[in-house]
PDB file of N, CA and C in Angstrom:
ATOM      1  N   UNK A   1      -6.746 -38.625 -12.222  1.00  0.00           N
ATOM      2  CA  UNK A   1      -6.482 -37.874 -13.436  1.00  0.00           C
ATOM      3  C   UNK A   1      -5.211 -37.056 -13.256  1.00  0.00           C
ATOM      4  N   UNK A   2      -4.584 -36.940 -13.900  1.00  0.00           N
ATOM      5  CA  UNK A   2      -3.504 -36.203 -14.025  1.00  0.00           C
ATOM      6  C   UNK A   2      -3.211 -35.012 -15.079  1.00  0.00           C
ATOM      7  N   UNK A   3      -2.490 -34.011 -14.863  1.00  0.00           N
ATOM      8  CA  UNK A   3      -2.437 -32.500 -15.458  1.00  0.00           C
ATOM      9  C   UNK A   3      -1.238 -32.795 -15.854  1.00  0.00           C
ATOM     10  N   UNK A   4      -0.004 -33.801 -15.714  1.00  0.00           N
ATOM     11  CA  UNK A   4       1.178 -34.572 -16.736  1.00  0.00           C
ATOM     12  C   UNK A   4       1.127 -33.852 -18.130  1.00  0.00           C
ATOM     13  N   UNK A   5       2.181 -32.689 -18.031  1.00  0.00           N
ATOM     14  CA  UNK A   5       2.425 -32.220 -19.703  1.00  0.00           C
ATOM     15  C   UNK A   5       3.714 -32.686 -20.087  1.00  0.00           C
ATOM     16  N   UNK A   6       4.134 -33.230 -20.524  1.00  0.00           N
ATOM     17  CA  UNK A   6       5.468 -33.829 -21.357  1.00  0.00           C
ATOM     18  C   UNK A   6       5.582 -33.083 -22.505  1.00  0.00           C
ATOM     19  N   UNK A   7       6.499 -32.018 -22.601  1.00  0.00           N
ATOM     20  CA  UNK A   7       6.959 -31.278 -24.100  1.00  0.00           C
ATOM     21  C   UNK A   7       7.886 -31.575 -24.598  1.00  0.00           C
ATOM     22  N   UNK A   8       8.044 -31.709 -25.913  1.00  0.00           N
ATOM     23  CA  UNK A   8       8.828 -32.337 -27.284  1.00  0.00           C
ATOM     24  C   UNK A   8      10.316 -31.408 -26.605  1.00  0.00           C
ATOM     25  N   UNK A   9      11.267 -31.835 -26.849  1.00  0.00           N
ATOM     26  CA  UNK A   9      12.497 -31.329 -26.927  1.00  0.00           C
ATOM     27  C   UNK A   9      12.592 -30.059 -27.567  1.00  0.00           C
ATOM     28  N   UNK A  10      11.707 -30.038 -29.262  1.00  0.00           N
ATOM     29  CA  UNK A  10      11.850 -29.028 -29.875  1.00  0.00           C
ATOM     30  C   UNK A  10      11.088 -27.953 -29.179  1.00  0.00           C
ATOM     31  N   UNK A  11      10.217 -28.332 -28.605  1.00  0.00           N
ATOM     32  CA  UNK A  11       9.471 -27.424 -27.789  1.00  0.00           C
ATOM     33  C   UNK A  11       9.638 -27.153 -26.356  1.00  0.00           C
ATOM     34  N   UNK A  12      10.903 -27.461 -25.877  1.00  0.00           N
ATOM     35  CA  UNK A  12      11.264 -26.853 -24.350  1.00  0.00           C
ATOM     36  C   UNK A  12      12.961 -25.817 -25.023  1.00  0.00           C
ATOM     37  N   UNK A  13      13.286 -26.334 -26.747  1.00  0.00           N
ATOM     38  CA  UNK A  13      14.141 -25.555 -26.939  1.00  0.00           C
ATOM     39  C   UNK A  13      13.997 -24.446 -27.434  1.00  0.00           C
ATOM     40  N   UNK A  14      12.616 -24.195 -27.906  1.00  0.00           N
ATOM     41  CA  UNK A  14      11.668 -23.078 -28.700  1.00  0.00           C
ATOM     42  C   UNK A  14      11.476 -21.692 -26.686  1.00  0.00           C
ATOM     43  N   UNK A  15      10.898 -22.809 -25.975  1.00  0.00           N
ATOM     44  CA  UNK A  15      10.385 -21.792 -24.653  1.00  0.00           C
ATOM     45  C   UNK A  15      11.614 -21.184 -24.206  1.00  0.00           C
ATOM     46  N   UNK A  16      12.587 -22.406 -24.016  1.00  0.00           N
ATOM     47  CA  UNK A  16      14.254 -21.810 -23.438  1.00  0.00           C
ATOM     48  C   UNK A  16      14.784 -20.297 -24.251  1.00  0.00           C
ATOM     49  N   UNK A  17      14.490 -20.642 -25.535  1.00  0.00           N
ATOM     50  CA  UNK A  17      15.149 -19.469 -26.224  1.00  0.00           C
ATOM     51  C   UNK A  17      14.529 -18.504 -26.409  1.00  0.00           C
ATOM     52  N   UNK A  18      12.880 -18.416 -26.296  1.00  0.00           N
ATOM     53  CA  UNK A  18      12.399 -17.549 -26.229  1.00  0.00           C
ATOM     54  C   UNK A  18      12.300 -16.560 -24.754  1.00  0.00           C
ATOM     55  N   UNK A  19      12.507 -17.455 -24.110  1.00  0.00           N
ATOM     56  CA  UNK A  19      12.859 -16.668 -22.645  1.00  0.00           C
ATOM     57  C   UNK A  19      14.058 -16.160 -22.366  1.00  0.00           C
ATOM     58  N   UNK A  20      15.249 -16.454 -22.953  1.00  0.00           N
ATOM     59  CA  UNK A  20      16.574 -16.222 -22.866  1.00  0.00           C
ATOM     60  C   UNK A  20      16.077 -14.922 -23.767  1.00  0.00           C
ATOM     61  N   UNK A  21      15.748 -14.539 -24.802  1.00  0.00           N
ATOM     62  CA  UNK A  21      15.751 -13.531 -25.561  1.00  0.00           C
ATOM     63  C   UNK A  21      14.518 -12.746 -24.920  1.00  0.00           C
ATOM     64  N   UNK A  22      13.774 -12.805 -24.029  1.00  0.00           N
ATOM     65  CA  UNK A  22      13.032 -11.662 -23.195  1.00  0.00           C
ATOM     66  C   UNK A  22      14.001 -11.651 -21.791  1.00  0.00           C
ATOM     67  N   UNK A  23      14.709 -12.340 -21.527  1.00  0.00           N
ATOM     68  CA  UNK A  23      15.204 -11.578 -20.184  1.00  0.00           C
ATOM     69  C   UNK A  23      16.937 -11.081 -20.779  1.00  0.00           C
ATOM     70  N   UNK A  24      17.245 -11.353 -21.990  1.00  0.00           N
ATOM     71  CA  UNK A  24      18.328 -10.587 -22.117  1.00  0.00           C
ATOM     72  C   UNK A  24      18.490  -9.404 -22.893  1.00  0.00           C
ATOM     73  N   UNK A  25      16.803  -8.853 -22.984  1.00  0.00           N
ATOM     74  CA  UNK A  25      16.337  -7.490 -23.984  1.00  0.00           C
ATOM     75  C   UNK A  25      17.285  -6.700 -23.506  1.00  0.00           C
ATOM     76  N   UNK A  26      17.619  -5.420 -23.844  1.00  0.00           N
ATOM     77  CA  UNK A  26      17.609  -4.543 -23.466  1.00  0.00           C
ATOM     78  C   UNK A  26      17.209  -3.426 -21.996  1.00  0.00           C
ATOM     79  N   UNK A  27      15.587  -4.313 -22.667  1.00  0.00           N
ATOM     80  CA  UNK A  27      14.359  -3.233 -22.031  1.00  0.00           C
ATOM     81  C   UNK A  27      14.116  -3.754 -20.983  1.00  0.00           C
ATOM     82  N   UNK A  28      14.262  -5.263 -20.900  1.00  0.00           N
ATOM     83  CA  UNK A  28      14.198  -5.792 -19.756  1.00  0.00           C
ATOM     84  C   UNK A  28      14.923  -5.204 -18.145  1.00  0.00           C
ATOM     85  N   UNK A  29      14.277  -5.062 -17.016  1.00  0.00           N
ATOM     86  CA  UNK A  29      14.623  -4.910 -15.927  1.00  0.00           C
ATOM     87  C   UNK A  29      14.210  -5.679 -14.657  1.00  0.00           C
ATOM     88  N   UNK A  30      15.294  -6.360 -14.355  1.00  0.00           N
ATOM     89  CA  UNK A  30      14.775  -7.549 -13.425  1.00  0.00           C
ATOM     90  C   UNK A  30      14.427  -6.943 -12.444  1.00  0.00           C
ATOM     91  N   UNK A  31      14.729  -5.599 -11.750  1.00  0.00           N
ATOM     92  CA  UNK A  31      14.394  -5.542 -10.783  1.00  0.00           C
ATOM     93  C   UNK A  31      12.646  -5.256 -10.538  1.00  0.00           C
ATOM     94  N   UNK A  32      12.421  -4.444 -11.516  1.00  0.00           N
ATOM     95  CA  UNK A  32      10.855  -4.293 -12.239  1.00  0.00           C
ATOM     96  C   UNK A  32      10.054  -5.148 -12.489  1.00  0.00           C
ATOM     97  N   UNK A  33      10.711  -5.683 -13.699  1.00  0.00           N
ATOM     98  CA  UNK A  33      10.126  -7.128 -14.505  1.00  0.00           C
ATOM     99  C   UNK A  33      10.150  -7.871 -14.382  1.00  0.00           C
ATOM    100  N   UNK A  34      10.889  -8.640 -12.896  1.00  0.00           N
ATOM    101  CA  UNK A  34      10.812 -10.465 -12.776  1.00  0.00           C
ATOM    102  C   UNK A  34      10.113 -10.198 -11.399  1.00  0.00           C
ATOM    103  N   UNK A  35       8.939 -10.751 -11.712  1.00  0.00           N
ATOM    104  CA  UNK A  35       7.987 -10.882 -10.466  1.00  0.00           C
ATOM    105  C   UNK A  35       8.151 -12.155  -9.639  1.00  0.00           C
ATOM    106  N   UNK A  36       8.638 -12.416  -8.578  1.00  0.00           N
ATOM    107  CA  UNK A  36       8.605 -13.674  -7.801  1.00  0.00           C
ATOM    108  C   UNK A  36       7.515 -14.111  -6.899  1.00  0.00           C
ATOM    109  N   UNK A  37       6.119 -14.586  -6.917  1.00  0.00           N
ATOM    110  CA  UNK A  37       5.116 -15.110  -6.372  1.00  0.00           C
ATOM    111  C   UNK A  37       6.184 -15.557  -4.862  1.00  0.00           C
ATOM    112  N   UNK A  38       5.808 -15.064  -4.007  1.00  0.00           N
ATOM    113  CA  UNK A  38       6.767 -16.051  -2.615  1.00  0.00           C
ATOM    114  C   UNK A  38       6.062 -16.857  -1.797  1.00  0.00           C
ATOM    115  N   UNK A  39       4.684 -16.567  -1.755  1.00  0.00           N
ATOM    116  CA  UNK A  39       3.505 -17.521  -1.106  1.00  0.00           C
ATOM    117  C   UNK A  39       2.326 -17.706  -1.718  1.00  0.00           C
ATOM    118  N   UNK A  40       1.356 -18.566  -1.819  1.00  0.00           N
ATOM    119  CA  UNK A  40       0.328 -18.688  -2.287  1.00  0.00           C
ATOM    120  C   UNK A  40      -0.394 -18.265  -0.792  1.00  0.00           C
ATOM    121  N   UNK A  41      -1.645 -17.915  -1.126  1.00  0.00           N
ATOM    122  CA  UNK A  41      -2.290 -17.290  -0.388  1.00  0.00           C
ATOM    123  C   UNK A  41      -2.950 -18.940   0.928  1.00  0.00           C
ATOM    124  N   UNK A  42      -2.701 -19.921   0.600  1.00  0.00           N
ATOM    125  CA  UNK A  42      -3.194 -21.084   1.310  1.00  0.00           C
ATOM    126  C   UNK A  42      -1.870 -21.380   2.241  1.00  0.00           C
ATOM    127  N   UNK A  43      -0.855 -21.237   2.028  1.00  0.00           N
ATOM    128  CA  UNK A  43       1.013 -21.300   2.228  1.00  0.00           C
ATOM    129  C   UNK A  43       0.886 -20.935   4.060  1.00  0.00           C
ATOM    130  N   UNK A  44       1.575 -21.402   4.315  1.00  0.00           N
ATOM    131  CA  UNK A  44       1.869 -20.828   6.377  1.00  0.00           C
ATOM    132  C   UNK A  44       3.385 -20.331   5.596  1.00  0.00           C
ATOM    133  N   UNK A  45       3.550 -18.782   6.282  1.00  0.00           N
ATOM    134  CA  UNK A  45       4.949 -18.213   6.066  1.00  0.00           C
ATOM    135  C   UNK A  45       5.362 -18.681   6.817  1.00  0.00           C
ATOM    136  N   UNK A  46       5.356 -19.694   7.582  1.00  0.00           N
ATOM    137  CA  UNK A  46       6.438 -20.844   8.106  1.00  0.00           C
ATOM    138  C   UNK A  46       6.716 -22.194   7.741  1.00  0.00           C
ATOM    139  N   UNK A  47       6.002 -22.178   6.212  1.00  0.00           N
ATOM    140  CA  UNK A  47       6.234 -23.274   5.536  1.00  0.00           C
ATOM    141  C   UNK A  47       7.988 -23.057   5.149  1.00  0.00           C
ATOM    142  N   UNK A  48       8.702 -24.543   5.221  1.00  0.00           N
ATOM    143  CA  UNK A  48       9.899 -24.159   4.910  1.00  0.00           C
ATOM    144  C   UNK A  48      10.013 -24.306   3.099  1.00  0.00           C
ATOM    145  N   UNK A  49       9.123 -24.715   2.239  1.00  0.00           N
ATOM    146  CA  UNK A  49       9.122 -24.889   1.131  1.00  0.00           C
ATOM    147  C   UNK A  49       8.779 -23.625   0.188  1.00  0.00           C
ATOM    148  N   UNK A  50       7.909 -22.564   0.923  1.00  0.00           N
ATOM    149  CA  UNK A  50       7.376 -21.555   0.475  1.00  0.00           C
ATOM    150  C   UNK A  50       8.849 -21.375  -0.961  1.00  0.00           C
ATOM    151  N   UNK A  51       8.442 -20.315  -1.823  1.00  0.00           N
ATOM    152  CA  UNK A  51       9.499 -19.953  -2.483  1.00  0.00           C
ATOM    153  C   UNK A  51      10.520 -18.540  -1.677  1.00  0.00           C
ATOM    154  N   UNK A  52       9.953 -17.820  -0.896  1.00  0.00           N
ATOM    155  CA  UNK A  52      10.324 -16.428   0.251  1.00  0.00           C
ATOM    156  C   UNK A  52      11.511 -17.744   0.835  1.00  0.00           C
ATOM    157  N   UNK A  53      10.905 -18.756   1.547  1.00  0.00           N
ATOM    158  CA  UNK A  53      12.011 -19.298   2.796  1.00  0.00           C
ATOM    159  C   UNK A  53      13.237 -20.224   1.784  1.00  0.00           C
ATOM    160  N   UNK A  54      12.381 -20.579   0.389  1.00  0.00           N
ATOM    161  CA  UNK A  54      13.689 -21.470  -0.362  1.00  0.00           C
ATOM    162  C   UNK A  54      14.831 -20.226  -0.542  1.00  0.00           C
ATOM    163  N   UNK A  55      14.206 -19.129  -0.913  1.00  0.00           N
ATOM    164  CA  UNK A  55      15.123 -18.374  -1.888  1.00  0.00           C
ATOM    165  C   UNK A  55      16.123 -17.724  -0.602  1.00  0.00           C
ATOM    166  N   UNK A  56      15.603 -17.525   0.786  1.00  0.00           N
ATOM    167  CA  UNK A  56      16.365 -17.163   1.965  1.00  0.00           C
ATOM    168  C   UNK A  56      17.154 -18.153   2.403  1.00  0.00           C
ATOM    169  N   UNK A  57      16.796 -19.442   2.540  1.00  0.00           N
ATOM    170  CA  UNK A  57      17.468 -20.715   2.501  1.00  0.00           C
ATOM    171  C   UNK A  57      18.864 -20.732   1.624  1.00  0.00           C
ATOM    172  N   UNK A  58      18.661 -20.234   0.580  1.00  0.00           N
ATOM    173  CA  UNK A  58      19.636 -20.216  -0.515  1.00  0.00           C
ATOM    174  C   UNK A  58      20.303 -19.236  -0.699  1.00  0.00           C
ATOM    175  N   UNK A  59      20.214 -18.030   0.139  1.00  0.00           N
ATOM    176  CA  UNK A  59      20.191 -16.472   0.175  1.00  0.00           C
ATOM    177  C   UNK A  59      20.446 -16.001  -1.613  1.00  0.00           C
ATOM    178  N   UNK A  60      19.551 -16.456  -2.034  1.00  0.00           N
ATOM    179  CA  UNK A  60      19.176 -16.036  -3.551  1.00  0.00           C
ATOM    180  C   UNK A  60      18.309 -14.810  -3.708  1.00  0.00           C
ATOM    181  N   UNK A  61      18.085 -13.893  -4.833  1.00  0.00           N
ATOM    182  CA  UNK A  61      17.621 -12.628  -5.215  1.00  0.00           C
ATOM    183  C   UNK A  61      17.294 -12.981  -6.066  1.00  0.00           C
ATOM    184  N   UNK A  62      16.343 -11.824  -6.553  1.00  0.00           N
ATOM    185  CA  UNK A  62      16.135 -11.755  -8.415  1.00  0.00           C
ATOM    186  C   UNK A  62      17.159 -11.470  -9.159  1.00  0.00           C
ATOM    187  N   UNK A  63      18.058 -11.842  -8.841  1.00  0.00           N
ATOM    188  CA  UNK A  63      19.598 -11.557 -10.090  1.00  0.00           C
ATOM    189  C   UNK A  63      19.924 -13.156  -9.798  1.00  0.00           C
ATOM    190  N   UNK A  64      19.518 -13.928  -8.631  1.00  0.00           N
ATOM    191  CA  UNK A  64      20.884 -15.057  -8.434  1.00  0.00           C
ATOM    192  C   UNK A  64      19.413 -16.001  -9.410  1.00  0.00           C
ATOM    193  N   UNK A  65      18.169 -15.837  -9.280  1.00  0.00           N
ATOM    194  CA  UNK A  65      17.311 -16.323 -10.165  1.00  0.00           C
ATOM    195  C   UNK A  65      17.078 -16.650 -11.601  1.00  0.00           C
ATOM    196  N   UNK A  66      17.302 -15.604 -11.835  1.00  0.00           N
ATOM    197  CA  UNK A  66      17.830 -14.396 -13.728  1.00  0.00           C
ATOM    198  C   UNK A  66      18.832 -16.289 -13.475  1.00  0.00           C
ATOM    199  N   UNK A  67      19.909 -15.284 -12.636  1.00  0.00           N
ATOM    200  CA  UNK A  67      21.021 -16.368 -13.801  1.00  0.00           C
ATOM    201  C   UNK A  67      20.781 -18.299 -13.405  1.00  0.00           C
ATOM    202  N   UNK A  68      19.944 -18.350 -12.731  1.00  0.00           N
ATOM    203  CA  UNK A  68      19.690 -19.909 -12.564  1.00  0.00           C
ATOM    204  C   UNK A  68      18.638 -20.471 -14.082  1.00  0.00           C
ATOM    205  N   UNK A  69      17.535 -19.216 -14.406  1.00  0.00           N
ATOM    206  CA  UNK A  69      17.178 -19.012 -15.447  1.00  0.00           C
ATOM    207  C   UNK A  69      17.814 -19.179 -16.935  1.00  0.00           C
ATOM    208  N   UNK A  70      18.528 -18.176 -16.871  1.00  0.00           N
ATOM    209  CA  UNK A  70      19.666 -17.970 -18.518  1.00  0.00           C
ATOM    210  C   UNK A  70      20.260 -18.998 -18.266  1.00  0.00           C
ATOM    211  N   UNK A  71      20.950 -20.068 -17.087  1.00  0.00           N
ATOM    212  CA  UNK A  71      21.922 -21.996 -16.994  1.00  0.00           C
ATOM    213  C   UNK A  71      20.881 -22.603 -17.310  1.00  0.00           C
ATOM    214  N   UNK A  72      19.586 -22.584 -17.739  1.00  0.00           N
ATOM    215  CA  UNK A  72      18.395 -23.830 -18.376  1.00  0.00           C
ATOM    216  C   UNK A  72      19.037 -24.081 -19.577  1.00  0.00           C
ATOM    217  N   UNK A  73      18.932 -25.414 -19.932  1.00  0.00           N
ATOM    218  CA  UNK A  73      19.073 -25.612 -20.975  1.00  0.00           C
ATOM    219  C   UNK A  73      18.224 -27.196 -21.471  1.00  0.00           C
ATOM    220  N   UNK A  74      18.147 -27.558 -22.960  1.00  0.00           N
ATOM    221  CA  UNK A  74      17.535 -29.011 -22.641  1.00  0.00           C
ATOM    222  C   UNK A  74      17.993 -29.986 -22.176  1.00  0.00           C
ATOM    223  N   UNK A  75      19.071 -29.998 -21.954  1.00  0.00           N
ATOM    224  CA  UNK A  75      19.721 -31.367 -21.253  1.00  0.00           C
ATOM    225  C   UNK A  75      19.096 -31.432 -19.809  1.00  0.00           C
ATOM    226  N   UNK A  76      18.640 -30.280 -19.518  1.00  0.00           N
ATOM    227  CA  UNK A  76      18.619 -30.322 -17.871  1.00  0.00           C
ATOM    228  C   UNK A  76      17.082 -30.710 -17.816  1.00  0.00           C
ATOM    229  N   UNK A  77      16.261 -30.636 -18.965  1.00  0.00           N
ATOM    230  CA  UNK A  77      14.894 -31.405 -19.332  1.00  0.00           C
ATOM    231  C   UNK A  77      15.166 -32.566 -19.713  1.00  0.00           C
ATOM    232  N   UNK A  78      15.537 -33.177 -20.232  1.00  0.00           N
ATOM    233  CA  UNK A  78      15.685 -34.455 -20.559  1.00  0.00           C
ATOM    234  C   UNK A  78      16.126 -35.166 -19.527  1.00  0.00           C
ATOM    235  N   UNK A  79      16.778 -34.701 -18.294  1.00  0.00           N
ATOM    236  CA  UNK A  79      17.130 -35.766 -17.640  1.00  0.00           C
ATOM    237  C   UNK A  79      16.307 -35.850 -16.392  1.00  0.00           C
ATOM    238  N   UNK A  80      15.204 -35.043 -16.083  1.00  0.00           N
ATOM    239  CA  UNK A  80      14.038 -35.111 -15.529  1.00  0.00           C
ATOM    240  C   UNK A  80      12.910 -35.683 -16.071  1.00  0.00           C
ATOM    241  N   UNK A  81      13.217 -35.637 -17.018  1.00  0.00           N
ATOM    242  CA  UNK A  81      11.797 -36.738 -17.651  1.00  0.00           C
ATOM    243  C   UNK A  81      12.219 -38.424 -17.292  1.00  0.00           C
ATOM    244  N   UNK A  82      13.265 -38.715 -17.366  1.00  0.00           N
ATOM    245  CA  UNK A  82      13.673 -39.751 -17.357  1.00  0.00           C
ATOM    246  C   UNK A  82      13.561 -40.544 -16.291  1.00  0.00           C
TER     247      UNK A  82
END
């Protein structure tokens, strides 16, 4: 069985923009408001996949995230479905 969700174009351009318009509020504060999960509680912190060792791997932050976030767009869905 499979958990396979495939969303309509109009509907990954509806989520994109609605997320672009909560992380470019105002009120918004990434340093506060963008929570990054870095291990699941089953995870070895010596997994090299964890999201903690990708984002150190990449020496990425919650700002270099934000903006990998706000570069989504649908093209970059469409060519993963494919």
């Amino acid at each position: 069985m499979s958990n396979k969700i495939i969303s309509s174009k109009e509907e990954v351009k509806n989520f994109l923009s609605e997320m672009k318009e909560l992380l470019t509020d105002p009120g918004f504060d990434v340093g506060a408001d963008l929570d990054i999960l870095m291990r699941k509680k089953t995870e070895s912190p010596t997994d090299p996949y964890t999201t903690a060792n990708t984002l150190l791997a990449l020496d990425f932050d919650k700002y270099d995230v934000l903006n990998q976030l706000m570069s989504l767009n649908v093209s970059d869905y469409l060519r993963n479905i494919h």
